[in-house]
PDB file of N, CA and C in Angstrom:
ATOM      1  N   UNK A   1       6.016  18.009 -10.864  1.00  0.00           N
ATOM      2  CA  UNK A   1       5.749  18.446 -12.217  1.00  0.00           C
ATOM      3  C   UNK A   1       5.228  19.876 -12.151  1.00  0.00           C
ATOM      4  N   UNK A   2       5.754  20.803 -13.174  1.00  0.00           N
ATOM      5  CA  UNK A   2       5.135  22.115 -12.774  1.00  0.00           C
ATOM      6  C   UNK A   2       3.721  22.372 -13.439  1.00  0.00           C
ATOM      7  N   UNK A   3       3.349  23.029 -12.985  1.00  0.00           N
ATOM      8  CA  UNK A   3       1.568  23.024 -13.197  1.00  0.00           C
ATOM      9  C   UNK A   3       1.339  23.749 -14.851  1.00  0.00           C
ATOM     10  N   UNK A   4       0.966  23.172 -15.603  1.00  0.00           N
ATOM     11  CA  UNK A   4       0.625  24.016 -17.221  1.00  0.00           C
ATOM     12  C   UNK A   4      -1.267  23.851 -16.984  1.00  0.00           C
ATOM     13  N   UNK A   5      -1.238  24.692 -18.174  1.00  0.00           N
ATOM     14  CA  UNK A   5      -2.650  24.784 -18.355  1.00  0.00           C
ATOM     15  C   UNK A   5      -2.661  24.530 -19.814  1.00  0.00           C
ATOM     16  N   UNK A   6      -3.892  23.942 -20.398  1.00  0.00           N
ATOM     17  CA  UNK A   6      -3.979  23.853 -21.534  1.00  0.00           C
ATOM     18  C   UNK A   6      -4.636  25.177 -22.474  1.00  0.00           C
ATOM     19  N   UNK A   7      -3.697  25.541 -23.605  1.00  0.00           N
ATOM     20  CA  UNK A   7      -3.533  26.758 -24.362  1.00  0.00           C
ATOM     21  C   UNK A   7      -4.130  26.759 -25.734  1.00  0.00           C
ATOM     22  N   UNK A   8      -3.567  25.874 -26.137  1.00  0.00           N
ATOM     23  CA  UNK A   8      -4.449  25.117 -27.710  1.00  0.00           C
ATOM     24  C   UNK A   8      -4.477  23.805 -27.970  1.00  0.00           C
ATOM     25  N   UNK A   9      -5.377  23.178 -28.556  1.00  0.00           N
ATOM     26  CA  UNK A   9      -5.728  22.149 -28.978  1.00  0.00           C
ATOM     27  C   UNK A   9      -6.105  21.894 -30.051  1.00  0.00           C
ATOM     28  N   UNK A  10      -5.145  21.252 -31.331  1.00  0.00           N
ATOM     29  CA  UNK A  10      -5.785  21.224 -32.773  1.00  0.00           C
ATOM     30  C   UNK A  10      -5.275  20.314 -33.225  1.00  0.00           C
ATOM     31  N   UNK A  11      -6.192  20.343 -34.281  1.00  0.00           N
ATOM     32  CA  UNK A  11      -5.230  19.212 -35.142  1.00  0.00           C
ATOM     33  C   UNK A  11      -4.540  19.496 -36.363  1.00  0.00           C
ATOM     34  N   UNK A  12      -3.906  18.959 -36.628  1.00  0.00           N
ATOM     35  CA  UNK A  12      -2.526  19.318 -37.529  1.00  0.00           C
ATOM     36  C   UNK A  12      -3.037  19.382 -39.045  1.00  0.00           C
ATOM     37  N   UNK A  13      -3.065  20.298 -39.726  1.00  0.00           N
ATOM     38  CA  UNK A  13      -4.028  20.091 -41.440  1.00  0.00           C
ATOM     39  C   UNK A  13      -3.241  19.474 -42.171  1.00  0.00           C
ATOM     40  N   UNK A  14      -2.147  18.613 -41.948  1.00  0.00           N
ATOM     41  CA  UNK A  14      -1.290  17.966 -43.198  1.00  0.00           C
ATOM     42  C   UNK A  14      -1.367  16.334 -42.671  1.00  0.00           C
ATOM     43  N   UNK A  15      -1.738  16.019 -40.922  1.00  0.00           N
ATOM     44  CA  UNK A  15      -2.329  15.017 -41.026  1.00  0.00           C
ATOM     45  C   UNK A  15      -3.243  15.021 -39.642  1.00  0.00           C
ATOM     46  N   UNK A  16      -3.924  14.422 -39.941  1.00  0.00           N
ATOM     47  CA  UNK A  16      -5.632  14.667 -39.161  1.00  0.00           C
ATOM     48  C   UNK A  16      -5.199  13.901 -38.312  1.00  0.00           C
ATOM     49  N   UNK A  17      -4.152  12.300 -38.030  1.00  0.00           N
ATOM     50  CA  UNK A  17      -4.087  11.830 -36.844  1.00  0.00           C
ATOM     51  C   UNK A  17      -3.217  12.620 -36.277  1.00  0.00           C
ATOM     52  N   UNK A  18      -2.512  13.038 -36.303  1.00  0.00           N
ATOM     53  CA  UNK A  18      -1.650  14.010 -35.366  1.00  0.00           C
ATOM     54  C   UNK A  18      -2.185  15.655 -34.676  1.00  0.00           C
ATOM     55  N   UNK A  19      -2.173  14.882 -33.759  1.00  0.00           N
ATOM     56  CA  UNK A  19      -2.861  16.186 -32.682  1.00  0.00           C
ATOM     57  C   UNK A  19      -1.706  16.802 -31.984  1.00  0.00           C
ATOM     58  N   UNK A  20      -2.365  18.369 -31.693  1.00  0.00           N
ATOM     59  CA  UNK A  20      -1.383  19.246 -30.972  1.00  0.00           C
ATOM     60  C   UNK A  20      -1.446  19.561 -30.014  1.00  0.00           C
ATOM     61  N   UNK A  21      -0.814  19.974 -28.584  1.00  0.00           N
ATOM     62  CA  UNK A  21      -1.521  20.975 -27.950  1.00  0.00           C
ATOM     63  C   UNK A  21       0.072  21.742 -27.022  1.00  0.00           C
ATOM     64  N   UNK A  22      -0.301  23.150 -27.341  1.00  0.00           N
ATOM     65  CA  UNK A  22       0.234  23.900 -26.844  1.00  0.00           C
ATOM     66  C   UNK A  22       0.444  24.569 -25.089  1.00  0.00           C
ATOM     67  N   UNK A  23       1.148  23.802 -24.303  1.00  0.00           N
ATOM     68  CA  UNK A  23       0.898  24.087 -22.827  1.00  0.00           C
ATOM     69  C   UNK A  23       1.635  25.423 -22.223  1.00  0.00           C
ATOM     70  N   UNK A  24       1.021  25.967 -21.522  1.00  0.00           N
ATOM     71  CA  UNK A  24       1.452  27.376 -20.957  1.00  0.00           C
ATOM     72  C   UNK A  24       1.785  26.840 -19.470  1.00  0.00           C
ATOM     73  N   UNK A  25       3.107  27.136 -19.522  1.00  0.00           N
ATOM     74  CA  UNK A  25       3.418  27.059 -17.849  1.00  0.00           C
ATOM     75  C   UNK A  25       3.417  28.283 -17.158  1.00  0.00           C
ATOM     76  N   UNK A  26       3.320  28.026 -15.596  1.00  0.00           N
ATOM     77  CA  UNK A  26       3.179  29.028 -14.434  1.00  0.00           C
ATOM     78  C   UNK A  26       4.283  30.803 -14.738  1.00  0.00           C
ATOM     79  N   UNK A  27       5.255  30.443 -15.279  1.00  0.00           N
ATOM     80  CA  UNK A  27       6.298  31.348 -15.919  1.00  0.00           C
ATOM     81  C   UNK A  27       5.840  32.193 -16.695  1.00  0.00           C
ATOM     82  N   UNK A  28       4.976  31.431 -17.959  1.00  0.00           N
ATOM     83  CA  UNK A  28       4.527  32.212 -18.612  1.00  0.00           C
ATOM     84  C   UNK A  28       5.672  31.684 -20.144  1.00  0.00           C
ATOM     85  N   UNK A  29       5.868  30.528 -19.791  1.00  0.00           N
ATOM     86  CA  UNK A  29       6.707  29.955 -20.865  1.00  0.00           C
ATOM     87  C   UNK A  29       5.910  28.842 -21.538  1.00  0.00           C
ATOM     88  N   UNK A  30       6.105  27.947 -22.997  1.00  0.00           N
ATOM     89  CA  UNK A  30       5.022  27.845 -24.176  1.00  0.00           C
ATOM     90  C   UNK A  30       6.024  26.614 -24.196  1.00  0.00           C
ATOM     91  N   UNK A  31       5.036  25.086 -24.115  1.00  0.00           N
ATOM     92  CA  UNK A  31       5.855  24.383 -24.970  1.00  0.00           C
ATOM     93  C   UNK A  31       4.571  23.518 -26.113  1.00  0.00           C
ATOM     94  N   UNK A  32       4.953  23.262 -27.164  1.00  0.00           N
ATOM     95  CA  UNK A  32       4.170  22.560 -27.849  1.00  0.00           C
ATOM     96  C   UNK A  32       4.543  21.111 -27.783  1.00  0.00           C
ATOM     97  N   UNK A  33       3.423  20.023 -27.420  1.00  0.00           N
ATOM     98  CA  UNK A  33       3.389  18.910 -27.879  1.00  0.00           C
ATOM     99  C   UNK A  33       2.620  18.075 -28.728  1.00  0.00           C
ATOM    100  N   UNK A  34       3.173  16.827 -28.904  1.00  0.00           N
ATOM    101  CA  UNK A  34       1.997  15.951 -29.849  1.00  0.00           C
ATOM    102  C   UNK A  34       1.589  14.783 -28.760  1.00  0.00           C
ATOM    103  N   UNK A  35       0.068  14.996 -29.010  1.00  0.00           N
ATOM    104  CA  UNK A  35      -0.960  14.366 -27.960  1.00  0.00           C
ATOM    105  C   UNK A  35      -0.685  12.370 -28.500  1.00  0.00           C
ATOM    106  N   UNK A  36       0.003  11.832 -27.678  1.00  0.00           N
ATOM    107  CA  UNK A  36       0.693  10.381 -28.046  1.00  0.00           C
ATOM    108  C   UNK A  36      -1.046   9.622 -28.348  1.00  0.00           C
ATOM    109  N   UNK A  37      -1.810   9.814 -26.997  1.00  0.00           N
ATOM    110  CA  UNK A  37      -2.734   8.943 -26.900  1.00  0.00           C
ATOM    111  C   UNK A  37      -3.843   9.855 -25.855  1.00  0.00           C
ATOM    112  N   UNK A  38      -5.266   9.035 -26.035  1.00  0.00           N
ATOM    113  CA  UNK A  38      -5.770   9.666 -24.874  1.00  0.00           C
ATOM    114  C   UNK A  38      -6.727   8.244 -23.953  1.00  0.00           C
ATOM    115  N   UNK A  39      -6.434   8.159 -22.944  1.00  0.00           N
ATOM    116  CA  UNK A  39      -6.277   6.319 -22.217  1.00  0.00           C
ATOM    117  C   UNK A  39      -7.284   6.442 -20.897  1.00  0.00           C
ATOM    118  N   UNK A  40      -8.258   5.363 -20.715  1.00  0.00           N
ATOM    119  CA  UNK A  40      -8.477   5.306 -19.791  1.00  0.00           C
ATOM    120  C   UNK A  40      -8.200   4.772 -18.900  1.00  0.00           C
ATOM    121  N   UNK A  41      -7.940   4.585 -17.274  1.00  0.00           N
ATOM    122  CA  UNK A  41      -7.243   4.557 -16.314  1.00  0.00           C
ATOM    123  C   UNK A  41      -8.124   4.341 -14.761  1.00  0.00           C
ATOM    124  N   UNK A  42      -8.537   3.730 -14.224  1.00  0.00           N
ATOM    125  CA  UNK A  42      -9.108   3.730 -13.120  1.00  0.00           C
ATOM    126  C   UNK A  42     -10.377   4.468 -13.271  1.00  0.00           C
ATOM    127  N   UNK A  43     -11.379   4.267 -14.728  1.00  0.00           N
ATOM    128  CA  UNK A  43     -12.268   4.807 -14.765  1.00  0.00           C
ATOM    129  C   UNK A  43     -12.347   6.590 -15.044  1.00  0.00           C
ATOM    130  N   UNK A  44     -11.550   6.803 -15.308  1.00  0.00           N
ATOM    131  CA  UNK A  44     -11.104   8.275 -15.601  1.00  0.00           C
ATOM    132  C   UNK A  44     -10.154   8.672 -17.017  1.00  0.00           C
ATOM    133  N   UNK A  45     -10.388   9.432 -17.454  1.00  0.00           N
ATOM    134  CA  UNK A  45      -9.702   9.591 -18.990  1.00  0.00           C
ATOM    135  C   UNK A  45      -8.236  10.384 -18.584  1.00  0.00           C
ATOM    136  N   UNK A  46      -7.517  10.145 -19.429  1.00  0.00           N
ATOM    137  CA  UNK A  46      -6.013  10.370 -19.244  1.00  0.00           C
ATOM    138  C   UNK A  46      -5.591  10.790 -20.393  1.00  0.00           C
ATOM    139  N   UNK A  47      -4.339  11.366 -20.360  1.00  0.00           N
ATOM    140  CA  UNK A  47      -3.786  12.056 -22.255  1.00  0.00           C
ATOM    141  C   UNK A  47      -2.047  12.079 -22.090  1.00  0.00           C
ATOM    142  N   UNK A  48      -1.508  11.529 -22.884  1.00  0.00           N
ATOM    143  CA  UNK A  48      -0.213  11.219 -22.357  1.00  0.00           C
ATOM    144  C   UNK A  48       0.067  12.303 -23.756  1.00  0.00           C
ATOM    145  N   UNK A  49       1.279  13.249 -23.336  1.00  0.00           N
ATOM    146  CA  UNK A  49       1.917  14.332 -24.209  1.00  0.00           C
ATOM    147  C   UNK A  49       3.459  13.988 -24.413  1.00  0.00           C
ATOM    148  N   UNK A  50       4.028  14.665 -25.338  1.00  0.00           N
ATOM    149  CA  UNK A  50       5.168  14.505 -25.954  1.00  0.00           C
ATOM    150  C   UNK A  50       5.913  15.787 -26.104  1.00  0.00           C
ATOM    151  N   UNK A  51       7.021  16.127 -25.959  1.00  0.00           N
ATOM    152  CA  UNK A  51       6.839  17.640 -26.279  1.00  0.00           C
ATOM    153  C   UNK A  51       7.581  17.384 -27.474  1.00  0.00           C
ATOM    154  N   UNK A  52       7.398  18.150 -28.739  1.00  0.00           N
ATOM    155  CA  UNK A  52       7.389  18.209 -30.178  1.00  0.00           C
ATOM    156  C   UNK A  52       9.034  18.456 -30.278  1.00  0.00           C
ATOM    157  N   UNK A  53       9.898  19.310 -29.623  1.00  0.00           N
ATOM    158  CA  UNK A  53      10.601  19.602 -29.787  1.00  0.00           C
ATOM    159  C   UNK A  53      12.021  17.674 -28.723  1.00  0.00           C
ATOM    160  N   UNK A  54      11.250  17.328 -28.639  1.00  0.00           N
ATOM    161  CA  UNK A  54      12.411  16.236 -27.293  1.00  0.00           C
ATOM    162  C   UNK A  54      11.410  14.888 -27.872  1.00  0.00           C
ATOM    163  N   UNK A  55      11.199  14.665 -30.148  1.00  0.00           N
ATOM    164  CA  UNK A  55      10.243  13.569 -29.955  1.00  0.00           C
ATOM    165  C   UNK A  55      11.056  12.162 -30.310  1.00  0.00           C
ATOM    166  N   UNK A  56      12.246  13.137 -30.743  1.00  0.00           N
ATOM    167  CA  UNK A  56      13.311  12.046 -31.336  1.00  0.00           C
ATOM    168  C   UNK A  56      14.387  11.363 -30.199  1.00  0.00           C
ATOM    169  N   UNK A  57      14.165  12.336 -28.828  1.00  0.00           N
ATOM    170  CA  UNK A  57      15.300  11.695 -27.980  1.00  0.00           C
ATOM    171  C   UNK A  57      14.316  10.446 -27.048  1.00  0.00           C
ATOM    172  N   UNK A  58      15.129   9.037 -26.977  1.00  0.00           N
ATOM    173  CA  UNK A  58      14.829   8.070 -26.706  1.00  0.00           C
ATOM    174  C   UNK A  58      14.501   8.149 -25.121  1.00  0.00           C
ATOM    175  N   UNK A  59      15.189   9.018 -24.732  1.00  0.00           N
ATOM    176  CA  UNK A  59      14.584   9.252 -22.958  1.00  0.00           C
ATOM    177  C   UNK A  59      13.610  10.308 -22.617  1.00  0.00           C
ATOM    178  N   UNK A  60      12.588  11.004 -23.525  1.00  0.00           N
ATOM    179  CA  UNK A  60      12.296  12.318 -23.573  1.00  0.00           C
ATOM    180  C   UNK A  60      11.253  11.945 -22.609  1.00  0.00           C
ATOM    181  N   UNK A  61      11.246  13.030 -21.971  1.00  0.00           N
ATOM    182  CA  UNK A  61       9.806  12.811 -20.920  1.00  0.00           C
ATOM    183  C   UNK A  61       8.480  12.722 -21.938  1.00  0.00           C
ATOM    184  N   UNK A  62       7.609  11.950 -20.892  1.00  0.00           N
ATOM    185  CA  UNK A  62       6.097  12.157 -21.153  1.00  0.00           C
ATOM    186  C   UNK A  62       5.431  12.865 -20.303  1.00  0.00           C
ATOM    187  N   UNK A  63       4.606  13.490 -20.790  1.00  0.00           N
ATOM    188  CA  UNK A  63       3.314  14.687 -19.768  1.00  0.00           C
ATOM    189  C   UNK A  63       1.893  13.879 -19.830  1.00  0.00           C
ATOM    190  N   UNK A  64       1.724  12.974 -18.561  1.00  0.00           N
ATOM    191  CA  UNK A  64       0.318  12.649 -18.330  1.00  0.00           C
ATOM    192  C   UNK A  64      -0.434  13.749 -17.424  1.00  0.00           C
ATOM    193  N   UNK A  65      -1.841  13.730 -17.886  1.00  0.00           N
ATOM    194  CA  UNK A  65      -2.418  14.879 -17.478  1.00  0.00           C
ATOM    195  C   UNK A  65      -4.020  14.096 -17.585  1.00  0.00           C
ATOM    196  N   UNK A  66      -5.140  14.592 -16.478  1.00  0.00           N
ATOM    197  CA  UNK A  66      -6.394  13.877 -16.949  1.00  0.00           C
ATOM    198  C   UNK A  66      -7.001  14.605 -17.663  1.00  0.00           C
ATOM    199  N   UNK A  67      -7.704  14.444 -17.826  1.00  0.00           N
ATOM    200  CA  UNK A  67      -8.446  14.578 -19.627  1.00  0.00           C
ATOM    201  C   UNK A  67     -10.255  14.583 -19.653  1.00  0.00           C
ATOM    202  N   UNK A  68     -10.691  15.879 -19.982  1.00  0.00           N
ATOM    203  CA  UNK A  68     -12.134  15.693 -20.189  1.00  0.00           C
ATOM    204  C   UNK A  68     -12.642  16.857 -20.960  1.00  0.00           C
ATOM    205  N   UNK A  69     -13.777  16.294 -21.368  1.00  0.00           N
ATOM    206  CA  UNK A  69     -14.195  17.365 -22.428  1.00  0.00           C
ATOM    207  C   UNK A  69     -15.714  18.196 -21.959  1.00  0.00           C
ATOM    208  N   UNK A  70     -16.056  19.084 -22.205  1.00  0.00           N
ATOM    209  CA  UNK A  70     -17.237  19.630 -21.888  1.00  0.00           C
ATOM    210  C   UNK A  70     -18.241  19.210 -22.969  1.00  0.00           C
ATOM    211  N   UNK A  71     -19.740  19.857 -22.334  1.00  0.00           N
ATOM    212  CA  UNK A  71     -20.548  19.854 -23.271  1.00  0.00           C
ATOM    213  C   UNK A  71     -20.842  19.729 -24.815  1.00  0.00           C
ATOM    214  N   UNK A  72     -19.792  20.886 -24.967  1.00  0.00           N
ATOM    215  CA  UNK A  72     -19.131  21.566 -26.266  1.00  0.00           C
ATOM    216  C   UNK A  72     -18.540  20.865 -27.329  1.00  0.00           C
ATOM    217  N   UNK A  73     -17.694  19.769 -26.221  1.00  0.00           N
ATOM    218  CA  UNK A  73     -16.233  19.240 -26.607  1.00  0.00           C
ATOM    219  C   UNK A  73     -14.981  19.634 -26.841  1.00  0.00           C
ATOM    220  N   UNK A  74     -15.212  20.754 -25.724  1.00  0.00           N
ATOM    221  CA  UNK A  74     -13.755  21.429 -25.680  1.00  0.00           C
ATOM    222  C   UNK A  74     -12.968  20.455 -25.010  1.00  0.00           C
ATOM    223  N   UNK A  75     -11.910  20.556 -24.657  1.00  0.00           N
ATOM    224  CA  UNK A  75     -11.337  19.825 -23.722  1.00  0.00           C
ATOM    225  C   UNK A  75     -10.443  20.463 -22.615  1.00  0.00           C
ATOM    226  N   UNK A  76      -9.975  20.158 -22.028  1.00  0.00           N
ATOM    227  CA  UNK A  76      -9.599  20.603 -20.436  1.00  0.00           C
ATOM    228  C   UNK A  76      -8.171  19.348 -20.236  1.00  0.00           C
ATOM    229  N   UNK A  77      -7.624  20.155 -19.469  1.00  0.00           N
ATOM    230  CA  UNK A  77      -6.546  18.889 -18.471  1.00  0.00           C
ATOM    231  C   UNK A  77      -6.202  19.446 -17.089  1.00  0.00           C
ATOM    232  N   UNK A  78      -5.812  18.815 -16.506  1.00  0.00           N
ATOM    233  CA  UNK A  78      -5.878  18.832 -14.830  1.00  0.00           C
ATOM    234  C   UNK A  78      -4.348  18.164 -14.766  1.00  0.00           C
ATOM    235  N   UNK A  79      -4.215  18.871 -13.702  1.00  0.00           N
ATOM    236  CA  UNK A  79      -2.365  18.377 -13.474  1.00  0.00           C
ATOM    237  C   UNK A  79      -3.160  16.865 -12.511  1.00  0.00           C
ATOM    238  N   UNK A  80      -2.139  15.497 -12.371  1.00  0.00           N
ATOM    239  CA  UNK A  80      -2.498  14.622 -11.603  1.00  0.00           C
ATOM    240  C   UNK A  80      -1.561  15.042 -10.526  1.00  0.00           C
ATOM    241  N   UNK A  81      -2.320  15.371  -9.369  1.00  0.00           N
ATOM    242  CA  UNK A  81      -1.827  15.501  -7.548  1.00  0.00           C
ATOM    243  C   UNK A  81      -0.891  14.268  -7.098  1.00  0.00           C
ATOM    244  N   UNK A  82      -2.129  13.154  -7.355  1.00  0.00           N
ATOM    245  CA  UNK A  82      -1.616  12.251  -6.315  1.00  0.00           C
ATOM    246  C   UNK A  82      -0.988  11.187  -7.076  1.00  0.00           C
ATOM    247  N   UNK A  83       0.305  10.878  -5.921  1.00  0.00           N
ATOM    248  CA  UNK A  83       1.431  10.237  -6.453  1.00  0.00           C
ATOM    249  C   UNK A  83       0.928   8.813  -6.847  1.00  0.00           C
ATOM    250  N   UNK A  84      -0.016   8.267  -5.973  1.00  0.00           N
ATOM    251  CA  UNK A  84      -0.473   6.868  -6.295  1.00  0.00           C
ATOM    252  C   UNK A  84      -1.320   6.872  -7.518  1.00  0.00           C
ATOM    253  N   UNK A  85      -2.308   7.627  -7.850  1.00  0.00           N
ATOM    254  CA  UNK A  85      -3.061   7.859  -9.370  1.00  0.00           C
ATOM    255  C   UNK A  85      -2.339   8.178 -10.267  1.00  0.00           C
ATOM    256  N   UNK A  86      -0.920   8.954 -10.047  1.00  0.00           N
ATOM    257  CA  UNK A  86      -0.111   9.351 -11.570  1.00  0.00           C
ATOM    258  C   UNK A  86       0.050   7.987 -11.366  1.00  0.00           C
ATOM    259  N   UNK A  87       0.682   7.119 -10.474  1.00  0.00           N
ATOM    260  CA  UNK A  87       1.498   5.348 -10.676  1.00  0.00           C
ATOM    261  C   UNK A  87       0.880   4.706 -10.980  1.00  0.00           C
ATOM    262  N   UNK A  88      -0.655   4.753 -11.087  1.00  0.00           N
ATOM    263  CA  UNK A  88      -1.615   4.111 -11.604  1.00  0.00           C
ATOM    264  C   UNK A  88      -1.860   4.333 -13.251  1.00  0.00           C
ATOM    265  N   UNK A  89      -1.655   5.710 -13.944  1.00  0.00           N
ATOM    266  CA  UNK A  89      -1.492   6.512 -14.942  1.00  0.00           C
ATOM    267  C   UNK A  89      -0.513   5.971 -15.760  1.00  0.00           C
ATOM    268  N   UNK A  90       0.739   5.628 -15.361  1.00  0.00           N
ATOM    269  CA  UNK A  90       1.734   5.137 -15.861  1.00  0.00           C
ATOM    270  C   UNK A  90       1.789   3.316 -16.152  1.00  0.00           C
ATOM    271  N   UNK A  91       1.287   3.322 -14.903  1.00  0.00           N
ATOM    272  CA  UNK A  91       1.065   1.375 -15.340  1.00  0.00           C
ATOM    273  C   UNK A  91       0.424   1.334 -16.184  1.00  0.00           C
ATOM    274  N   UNK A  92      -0.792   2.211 -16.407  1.00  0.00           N
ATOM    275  CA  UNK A  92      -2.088   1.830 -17.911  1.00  0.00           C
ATOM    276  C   UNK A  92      -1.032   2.216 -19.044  1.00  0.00           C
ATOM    277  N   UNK A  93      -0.628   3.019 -19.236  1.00  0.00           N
ATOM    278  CA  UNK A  93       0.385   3.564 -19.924  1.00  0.00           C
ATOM    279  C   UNK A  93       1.260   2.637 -20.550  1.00  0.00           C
ATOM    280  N   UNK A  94       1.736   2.122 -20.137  1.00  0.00           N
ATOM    281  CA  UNK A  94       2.474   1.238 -19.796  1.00  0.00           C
ATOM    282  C   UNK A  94       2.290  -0.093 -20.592  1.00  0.00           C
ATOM    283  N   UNK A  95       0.907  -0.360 -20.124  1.00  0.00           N
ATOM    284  CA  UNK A  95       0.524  -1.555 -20.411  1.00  0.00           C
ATOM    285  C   UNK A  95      -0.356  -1.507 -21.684  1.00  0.00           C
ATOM    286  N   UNK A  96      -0.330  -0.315 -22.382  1.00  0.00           N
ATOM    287  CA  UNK A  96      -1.021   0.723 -23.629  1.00  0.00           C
ATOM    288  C   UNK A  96       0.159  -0.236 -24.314  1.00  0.00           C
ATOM    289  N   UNK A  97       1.535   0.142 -23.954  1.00  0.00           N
ATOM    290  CA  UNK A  97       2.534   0.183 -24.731  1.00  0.00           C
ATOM    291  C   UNK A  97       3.086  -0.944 -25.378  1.00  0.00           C
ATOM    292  N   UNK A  98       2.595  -1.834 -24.248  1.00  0.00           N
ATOM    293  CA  UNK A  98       3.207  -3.466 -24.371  1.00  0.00           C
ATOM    294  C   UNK A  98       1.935  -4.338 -25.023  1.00  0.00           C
ATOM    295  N   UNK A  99       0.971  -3.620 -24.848  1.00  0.00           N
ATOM    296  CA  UNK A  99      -0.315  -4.586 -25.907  1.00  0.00           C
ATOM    297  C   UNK A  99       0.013  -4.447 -27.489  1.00  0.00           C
ATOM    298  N   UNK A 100       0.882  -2.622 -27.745  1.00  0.00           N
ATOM    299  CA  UNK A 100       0.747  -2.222 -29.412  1.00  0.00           C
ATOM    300  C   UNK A 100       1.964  -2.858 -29.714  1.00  0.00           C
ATOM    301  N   UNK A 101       2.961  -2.988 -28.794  1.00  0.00           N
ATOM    302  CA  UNK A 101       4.456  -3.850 -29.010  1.00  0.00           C
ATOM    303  C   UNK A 101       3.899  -5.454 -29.696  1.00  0.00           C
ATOM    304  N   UNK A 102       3.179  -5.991 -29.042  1.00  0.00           N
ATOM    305  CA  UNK A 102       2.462  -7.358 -29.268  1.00  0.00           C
ATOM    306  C   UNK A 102       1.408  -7.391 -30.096  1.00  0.00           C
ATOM    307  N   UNK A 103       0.821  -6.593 -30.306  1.00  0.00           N
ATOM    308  CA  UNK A 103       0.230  -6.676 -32.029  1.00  0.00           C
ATOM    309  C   UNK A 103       1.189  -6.447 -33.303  1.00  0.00           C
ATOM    310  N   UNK A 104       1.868  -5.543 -33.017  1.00  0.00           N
ATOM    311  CA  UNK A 104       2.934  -5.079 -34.145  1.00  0.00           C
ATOM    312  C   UNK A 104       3.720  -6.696 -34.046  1.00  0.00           C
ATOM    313  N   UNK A 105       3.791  -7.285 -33.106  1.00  0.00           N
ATOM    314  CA  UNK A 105       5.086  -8.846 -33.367  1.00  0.00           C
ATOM    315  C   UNK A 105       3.888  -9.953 -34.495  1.00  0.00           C
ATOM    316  N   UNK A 106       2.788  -9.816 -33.880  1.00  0.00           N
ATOM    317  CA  UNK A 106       1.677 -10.467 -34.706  1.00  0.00           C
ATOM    318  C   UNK A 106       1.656 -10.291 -35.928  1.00  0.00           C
ATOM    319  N   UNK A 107       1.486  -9.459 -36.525  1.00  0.00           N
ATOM    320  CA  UNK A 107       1.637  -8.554 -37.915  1.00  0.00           C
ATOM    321  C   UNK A 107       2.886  -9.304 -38.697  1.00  0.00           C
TER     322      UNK A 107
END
């Protein structure tokens, strides 16, 4: 995965659940996404991304990234290194997905 840094973080003024954040890659190239969720994972906070422009295609990648906020409450993300903690990242993920699948059948 290529390394981004986080650029902006806001929220959207037409609806307050929809969050943004704008990632800057190593290039020096801009993509905007919408922040899906933010999950915890082996005791560590996680933020699974979307990119805004790939939200309608059914195979579009996701950008997990860990997740923490300062003092302030700014927030920060960290690329995940290791291959066994992103696979760990993805199973919570995962299993995010198949709990809201099974409430929505409840409903």
């Amino acid at each position: 995965m290529s390394e981004k840094d986080l650029n902006n973080f806001e929220e959207s003024a037409e609806d307050l659940d929809e969050m943004f954040v704008t990632l800057t890659f190593d290039d020096g190239g801009e993509e905007e996404c919408e922040v899906v969720t933010i999950f915890e994972a082996a005791g560590k906070d996680y933020i699974a991304l979307i990119p805004v422009d790939k939200m309608e295609d059914e195979d579009s990648e996701i950008y997990f990234y860990r997740y923490q906020e300062d003092e302030q409450g700014n927030p920060s993300l960290e690329n995940i290194e290791d291959d066994d903690e992103y696979d760990a990242v993805v199973d919570a993920f995962d299993e995010l997905l198949d709990e809201a699948e099974f409430e929505d059948t409840k409903e």
